[in-house]
C-alpha atoms as a PDB file:
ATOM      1  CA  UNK A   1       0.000   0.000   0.000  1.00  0.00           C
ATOM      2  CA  UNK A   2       2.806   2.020   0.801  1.00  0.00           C
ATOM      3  CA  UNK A   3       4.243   1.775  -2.916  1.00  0.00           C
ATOM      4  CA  UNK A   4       0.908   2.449  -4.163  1.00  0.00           C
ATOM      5  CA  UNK A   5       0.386   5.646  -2.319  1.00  0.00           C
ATOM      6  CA  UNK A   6       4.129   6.730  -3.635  1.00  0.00           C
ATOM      7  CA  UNK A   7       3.309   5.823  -6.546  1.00  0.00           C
ATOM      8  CA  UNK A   8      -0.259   8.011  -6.899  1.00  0.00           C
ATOM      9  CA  UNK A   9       1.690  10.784  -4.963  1.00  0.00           C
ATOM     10  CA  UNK A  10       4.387  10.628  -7.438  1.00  0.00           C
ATOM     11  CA  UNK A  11       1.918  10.967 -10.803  1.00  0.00           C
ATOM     12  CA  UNK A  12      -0.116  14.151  -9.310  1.00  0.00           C
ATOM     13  CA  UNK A  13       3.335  16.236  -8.768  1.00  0.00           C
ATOM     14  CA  UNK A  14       4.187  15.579 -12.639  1.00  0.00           C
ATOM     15  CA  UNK A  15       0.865  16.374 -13.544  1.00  0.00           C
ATOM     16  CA  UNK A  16       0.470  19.368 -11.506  1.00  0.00           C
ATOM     17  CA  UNK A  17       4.080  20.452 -12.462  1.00  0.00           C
ATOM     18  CA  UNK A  18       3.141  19.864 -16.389  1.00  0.00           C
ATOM     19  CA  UNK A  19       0.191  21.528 -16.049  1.00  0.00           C
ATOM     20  CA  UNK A  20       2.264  25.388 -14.561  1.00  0.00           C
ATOM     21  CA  UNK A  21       4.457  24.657 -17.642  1.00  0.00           C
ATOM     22  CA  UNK A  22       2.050  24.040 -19.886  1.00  0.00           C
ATOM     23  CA  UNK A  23      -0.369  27.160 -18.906  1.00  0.00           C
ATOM     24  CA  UNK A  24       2.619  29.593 -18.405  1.00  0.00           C
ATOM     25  CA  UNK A  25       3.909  29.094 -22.106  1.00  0.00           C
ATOM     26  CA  UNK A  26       1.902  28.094 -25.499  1.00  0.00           C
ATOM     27  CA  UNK A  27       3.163  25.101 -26.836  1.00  0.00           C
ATOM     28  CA  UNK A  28       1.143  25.809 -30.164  1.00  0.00           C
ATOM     29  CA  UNK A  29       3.533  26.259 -33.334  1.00  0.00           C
ATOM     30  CA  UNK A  30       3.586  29.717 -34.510  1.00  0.00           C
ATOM     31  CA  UNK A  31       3.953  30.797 -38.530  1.00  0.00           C
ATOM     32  CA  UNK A  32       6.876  33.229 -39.801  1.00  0.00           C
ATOM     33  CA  UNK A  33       5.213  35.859 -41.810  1.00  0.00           C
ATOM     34  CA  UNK A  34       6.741  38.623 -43.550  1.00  0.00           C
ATOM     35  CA  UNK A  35      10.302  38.054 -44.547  1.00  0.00           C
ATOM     36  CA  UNK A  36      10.389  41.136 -46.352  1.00  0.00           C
ATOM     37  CA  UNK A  37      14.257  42.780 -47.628  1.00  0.00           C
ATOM     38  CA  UNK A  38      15.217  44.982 -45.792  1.00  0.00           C
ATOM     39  CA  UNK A  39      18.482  47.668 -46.418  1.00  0.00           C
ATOM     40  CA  UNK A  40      21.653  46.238 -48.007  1.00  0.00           C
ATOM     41  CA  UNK A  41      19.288  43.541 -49.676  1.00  0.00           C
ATOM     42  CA  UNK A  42      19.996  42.151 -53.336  1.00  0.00           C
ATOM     43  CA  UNK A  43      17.370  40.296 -55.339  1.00  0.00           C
ATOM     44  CA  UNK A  44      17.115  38.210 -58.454  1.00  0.00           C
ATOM     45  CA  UNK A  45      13.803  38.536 -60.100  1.00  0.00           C
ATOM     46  CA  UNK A  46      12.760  36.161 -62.808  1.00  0.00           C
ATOM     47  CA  UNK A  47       9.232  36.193 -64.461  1.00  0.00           C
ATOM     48  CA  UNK A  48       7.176  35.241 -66.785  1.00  0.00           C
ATOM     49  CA  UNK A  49       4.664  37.770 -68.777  1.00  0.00           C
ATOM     50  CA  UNK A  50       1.671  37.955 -70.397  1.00  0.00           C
ATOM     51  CA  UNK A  51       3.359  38.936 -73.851  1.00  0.00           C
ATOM     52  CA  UNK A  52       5.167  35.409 -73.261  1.00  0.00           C
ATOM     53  CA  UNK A  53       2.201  33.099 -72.512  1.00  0.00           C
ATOM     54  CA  UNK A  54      -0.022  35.259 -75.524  1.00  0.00           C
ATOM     55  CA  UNK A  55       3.003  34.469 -77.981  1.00  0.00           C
ATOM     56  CA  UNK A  56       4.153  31.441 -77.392  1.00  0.00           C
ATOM     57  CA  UNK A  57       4.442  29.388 -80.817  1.00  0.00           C
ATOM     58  CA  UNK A  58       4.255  32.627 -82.515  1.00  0.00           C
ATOM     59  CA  UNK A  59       7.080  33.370 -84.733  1.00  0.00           C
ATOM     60  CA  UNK A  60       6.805  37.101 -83.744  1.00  0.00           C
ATOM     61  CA  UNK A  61       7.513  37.808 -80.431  1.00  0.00           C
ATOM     62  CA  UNK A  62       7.906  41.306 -78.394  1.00  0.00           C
ATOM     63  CA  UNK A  63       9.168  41.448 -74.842  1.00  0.00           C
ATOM     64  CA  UNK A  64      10.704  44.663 -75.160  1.00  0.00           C
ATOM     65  CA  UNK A  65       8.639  46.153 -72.231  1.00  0.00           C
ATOM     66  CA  UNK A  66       9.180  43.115 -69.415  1.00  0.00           C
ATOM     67  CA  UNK A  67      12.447  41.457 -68.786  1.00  0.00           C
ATOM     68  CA  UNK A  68      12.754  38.075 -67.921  1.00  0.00           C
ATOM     69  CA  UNK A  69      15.474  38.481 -65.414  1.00  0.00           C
ATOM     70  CA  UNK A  70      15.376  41.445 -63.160  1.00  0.00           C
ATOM     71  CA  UNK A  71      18.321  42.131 -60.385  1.00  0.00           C
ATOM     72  CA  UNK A  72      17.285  44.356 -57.423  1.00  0.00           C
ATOM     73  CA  UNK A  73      18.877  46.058 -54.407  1.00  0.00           C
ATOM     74  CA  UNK A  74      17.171  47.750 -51.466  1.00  0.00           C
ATOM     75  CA  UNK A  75      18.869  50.931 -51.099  1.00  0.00           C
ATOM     76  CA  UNK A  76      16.627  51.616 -47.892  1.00  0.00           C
ATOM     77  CA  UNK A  77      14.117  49.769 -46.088  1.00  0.00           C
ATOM     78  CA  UNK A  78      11.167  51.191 -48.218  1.00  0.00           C
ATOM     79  CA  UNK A  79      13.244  51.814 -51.643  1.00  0.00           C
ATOM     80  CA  UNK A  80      14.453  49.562 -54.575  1.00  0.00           C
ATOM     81  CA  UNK A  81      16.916  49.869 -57.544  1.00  0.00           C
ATOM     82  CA  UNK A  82      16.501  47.741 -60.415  1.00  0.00           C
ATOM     83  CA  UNK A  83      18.090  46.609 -63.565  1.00  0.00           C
ATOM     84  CA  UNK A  84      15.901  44.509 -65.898  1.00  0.00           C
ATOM     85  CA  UNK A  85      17.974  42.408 -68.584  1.00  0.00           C
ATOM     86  CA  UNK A  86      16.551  40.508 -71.329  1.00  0.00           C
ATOM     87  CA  UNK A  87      18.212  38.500 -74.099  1.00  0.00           C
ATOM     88  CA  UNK A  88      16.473  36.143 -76.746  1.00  0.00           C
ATOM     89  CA  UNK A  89      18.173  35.220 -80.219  1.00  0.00           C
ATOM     90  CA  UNK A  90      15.567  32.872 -82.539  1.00  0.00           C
ATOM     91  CA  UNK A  91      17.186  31.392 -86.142  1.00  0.00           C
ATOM     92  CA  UNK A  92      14.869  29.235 -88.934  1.00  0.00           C
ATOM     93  CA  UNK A  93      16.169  27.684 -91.939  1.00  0.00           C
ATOM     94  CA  UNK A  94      14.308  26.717 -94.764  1.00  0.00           C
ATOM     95  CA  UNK A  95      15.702  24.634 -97.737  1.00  0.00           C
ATOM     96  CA  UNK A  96      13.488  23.598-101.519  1.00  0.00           C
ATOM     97  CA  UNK A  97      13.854  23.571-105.220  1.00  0.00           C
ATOM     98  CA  UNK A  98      12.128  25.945-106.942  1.00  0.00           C
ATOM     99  CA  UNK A  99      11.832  25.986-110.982  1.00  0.00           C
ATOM    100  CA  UNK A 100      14.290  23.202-111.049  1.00  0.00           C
ATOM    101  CA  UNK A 101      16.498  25.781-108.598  1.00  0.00           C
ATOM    102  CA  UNK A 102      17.938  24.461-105.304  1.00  0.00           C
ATOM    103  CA  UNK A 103      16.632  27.556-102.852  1.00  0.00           C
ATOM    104  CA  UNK A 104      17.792  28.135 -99.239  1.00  0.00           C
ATOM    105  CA  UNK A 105      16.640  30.471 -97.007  1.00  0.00           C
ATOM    106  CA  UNK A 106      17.602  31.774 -93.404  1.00  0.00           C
ATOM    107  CA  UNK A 107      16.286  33.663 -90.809  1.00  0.00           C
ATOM    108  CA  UNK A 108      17.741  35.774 -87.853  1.00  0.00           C
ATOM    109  CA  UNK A 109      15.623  37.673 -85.077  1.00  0.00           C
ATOM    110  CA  UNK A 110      18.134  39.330 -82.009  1.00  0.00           C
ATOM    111  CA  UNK A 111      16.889  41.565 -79.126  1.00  0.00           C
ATOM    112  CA  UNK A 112      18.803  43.249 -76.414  1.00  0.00           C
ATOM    113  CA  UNK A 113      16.599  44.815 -73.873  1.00  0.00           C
ATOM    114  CA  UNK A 114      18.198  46.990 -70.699  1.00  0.00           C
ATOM    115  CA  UNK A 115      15.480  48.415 -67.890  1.00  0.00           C
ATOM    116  CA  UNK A 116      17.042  50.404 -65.191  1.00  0.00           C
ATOM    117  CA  UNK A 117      14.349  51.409 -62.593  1.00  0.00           C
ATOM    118  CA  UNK A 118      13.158  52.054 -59.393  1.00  0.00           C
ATOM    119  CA  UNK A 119      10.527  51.089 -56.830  1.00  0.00           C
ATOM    120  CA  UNK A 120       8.938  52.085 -53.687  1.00  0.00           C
ATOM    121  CA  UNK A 121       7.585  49.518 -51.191  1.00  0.00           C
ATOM    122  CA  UNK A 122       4.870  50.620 -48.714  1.00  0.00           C
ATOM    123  CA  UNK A 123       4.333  49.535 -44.898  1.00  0.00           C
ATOM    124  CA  UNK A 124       5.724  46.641 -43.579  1.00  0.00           C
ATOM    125  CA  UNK A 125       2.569  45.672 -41.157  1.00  0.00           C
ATOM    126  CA  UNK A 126       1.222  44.469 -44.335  1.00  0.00           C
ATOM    127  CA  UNK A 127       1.011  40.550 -44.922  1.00  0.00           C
ATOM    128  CA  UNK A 128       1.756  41.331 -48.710  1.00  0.00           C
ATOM    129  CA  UNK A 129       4.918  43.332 -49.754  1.00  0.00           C
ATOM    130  CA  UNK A 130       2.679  46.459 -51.939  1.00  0.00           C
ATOM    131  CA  UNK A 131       4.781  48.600 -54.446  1.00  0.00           C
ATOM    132  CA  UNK A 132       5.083  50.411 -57.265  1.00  0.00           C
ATOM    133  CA  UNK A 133       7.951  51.996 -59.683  1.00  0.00           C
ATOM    134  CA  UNK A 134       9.076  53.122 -62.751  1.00  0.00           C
ATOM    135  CA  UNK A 135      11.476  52.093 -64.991  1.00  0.00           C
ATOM    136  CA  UNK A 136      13.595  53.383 -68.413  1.00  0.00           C
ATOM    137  CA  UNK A 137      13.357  51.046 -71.504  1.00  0.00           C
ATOM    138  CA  UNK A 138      16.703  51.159 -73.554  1.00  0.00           C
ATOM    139  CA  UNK A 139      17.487  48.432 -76.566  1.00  0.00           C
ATOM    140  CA  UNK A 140      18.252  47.379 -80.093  1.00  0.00           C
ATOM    141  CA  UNK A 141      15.951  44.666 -82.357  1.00  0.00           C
ATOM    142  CA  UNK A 142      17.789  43.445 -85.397  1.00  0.00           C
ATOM    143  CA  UNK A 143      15.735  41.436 -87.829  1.00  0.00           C
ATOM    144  CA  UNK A 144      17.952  39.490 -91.017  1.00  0.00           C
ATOM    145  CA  UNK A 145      16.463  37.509 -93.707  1.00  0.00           C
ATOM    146  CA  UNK A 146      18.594  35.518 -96.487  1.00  0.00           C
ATOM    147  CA  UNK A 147      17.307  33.521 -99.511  1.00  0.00           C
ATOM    148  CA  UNK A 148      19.417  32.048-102.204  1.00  0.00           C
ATOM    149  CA  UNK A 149      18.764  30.084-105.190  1.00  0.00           C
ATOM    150  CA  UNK A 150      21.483  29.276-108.238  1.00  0.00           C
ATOM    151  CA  UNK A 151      22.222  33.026-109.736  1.00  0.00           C
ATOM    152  CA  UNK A 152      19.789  35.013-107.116  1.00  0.00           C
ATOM    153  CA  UNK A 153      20.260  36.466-103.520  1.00  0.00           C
ATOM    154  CA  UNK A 154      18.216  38.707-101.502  1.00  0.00           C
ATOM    155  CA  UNK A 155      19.048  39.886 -98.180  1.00  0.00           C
ATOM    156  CA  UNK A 156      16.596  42.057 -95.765  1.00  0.00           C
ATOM    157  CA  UNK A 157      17.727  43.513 -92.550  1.00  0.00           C
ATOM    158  CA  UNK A 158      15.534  45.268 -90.026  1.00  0.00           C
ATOM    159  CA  UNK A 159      17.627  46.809 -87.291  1.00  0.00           C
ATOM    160  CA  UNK A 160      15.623  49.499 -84.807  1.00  0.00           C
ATOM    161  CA  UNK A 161      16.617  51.131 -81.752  1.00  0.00           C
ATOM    162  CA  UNK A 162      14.228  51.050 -79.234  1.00  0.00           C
ATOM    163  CA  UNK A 163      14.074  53.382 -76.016  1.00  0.00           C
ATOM    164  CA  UNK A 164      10.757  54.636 -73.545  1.00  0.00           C
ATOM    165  CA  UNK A 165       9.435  54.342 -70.506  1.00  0.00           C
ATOM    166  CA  UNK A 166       6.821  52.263 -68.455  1.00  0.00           C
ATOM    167  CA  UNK A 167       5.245  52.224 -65.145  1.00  0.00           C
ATOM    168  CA  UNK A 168       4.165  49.430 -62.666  1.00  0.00           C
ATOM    169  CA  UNK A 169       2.859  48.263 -59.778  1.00  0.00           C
ATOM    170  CA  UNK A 170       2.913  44.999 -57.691  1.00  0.00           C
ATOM    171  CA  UNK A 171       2.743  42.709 -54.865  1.00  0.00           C
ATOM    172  CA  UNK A 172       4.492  40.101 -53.563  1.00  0.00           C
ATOM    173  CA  UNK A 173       4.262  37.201 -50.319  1.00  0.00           C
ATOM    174  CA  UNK A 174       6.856  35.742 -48.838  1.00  0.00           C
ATOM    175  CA  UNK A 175       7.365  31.463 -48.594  1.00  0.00           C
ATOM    176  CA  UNK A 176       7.432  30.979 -44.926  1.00  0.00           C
ATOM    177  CA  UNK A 177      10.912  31.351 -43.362  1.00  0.00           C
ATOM    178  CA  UNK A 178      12.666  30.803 -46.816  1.00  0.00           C
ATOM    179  CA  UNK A 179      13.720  33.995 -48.878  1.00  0.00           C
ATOM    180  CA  UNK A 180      11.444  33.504 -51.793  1.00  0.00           C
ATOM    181  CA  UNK A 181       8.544  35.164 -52.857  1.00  0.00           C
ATOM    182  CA  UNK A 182       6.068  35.010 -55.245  1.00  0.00           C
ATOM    183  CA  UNK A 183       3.759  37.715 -56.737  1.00  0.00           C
ATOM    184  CA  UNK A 184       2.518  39.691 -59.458  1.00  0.00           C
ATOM    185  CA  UNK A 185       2.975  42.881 -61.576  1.00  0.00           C
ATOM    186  CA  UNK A 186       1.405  44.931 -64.203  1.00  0.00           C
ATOM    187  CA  UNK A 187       2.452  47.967 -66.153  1.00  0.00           C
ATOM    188  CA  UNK A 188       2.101  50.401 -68.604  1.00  0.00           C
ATOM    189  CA  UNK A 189       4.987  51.506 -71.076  1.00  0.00           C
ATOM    190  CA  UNK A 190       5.106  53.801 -73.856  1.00  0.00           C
ATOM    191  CA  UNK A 191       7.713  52.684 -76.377  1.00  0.00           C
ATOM    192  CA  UNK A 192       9.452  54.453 -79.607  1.00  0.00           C
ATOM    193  CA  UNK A 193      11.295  52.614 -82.257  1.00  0.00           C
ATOM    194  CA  UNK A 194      13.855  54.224 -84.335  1.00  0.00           C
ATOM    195  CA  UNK A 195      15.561  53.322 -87.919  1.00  0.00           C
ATOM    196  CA  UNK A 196      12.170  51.838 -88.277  1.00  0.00           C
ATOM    197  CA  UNK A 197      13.144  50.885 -91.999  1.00  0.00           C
ATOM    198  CA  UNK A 198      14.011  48.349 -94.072  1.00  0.00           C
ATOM    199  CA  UNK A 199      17.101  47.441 -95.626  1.00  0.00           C
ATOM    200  CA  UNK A 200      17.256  45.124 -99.047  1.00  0.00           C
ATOM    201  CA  UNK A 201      19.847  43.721-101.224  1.00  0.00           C
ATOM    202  CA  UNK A 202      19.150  41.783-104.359  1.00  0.00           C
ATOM    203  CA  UNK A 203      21.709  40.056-107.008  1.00  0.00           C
ATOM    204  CA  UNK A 204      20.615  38.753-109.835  1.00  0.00           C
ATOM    205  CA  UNK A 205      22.543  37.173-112.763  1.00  0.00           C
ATOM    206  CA  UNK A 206      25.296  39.477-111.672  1.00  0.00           C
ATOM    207  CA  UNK A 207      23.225  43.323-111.354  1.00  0.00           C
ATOM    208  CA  UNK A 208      22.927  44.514-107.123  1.00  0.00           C
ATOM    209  CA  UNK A 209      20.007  46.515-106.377  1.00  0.00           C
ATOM    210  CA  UNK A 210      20.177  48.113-102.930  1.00  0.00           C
ATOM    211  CA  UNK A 211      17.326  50.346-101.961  1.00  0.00           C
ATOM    212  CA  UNK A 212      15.314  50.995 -98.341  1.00  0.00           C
ATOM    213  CA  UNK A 213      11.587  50.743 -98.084  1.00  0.00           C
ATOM    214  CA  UNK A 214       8.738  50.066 -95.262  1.00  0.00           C
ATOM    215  CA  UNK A 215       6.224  47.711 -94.679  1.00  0.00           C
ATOM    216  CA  UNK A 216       3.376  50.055 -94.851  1.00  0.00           C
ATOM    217  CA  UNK A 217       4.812  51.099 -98.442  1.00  0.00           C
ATOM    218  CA  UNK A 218       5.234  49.577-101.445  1.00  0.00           C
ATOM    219  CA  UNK A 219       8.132  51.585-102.763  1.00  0.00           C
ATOM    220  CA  UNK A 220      11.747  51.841-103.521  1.00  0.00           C
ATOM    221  CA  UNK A 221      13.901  54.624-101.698  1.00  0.00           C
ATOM    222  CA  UNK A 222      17.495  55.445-101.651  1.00  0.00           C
ATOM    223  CA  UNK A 223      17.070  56.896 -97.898  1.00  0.00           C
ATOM    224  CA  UNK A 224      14.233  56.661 -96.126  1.00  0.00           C
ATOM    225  CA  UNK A 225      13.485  58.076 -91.653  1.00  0.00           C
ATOM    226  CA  UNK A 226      10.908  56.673 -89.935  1.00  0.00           C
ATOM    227  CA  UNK A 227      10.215  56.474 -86.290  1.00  0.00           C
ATOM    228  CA  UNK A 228       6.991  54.189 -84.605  1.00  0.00           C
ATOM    229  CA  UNK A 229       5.822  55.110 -81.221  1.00  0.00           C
ATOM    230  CA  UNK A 230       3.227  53.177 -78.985  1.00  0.00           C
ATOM    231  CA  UNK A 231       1.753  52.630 -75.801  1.00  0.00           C
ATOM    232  CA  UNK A 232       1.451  49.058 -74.302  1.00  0.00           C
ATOM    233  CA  UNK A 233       0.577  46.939 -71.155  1.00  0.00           C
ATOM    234  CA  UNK A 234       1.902  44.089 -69.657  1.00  0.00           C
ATOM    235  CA  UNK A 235       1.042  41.608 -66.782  1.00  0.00           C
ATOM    236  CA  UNK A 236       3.521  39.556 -65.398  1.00  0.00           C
ATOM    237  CA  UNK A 237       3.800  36.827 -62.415  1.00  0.00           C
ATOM    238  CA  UNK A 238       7.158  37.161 -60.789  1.00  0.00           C
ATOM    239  CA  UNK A 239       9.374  34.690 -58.283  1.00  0.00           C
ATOM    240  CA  UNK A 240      12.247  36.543 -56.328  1.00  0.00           C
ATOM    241  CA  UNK A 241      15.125  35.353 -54.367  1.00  0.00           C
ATOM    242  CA  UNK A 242      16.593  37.863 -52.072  1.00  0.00           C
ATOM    243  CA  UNK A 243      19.879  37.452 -50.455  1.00  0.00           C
ATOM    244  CA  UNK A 244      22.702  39.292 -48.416  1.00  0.00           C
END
């Protein structure tokens, strides 16, 4: 009886003393929100726009407007610099006989795009990371086309300088503890191409015929200036990494 009283003695002290413990501090799991950069932060932005998802399979895409890969630094807690970069080089060949004439043809579309910007980021008591920003659009499209056959050539060349500027605004939530986040952007740009013309060179059976023209002419120029301005939108989902 003795050990039996111990024993029963024994079980209420643990269950008392588990019970202080237990009521003194919360042993429910709490969640990390709001990992948000702050000063001295760098980011790498990668995303994928609406241009991209519209085009894809099309042989004539435009991305001038929204980079793909985007790096950022948090100059302050509240303020962003930018640099948007985007790349993209497409090549098609094309090989037949025509009139008993072997004919090749090739293809050639390059695009450099630069977007230095800025952003501002709003409280931090929000759950979602709110901004907005502008940014400076800076690049060169070159478009070449070459066709052969026996005694003919043609070649076509379509370079443009591109520059404007565009306006956006976004949000973004952070994964948990890690330093990713995911979100979304949209903007507005307003974009003006220069050189807008095109170039041609023909030989055939030995004679060269070099002249300029434009698609929205049917004509033969020695010189020819055009520029093409427009305004555009864009909506874009993003994924960040931010690091230190």
């Amino acid at each position: 009886m003795k050990k039996f009283f111990a024993l029963v003695a024994a079980a209420l002290m643990s269950a008392t003393s588990f019970a202080q413990i237990s009521d003194a501090t919360p042993s429910a799991p709490t969640l990390k929100t709001g990992n948000r950069p702050d000063q001295g932060t760098w980011g790498l932005y990668m995303g994928v726009t609406s241009n991209m998802i519209k085009d894809w399979g099309d042989d004539d895409i435009s991305l001038r407007s929204m980079p793909l890969l985007n790096i950022k630094y948090m100059c302050t807690d509240n303020w962003e610099l930018r640099t948007g970069v985007m790349v993209s080089k497409k090549k098609s060949f094309m090989k037949g006989e025509m009139e008993n004439n072997d004919f090749k043809g090739k293809t050639v579309t390059s695009e450099n795009m630069l977007t230095p910007g800025f952003a501002y980021h709003f409280g931090k008591n929000n759950i979602l990371d709110v901004y907005t920003g502008a940014e400076i659009l800076l690049g060169w499209k070159r478009d070449t086309a070459k066709e052969s056959s026996d005694n003919y050539s043609k070649t076509v060349k379509h370079p443009t300088f591109n520059t404007g500027v565009g306006a956006f605004v976004g949000l973004q939530a952070f994964i948990g503890h890690l330093p990713l986040a995911i979100g979304c952007e949209y903007g507005l740009s307003n974009t003006f191409d220069f050189g807008d013309v095109t170039k041609v060179s023909i030989e055939n059976d030995g004679n060269k015929n070099d002249y300029v023209t434009h698609g929205d002419f049917d004509g033969q120029f020695d010189s020819m200036k055009n520029r093409k301005g427009a305004w555009g939108s864009q909506f874009r989902l993003t994924v960040s990494y931010y690091f230190k």
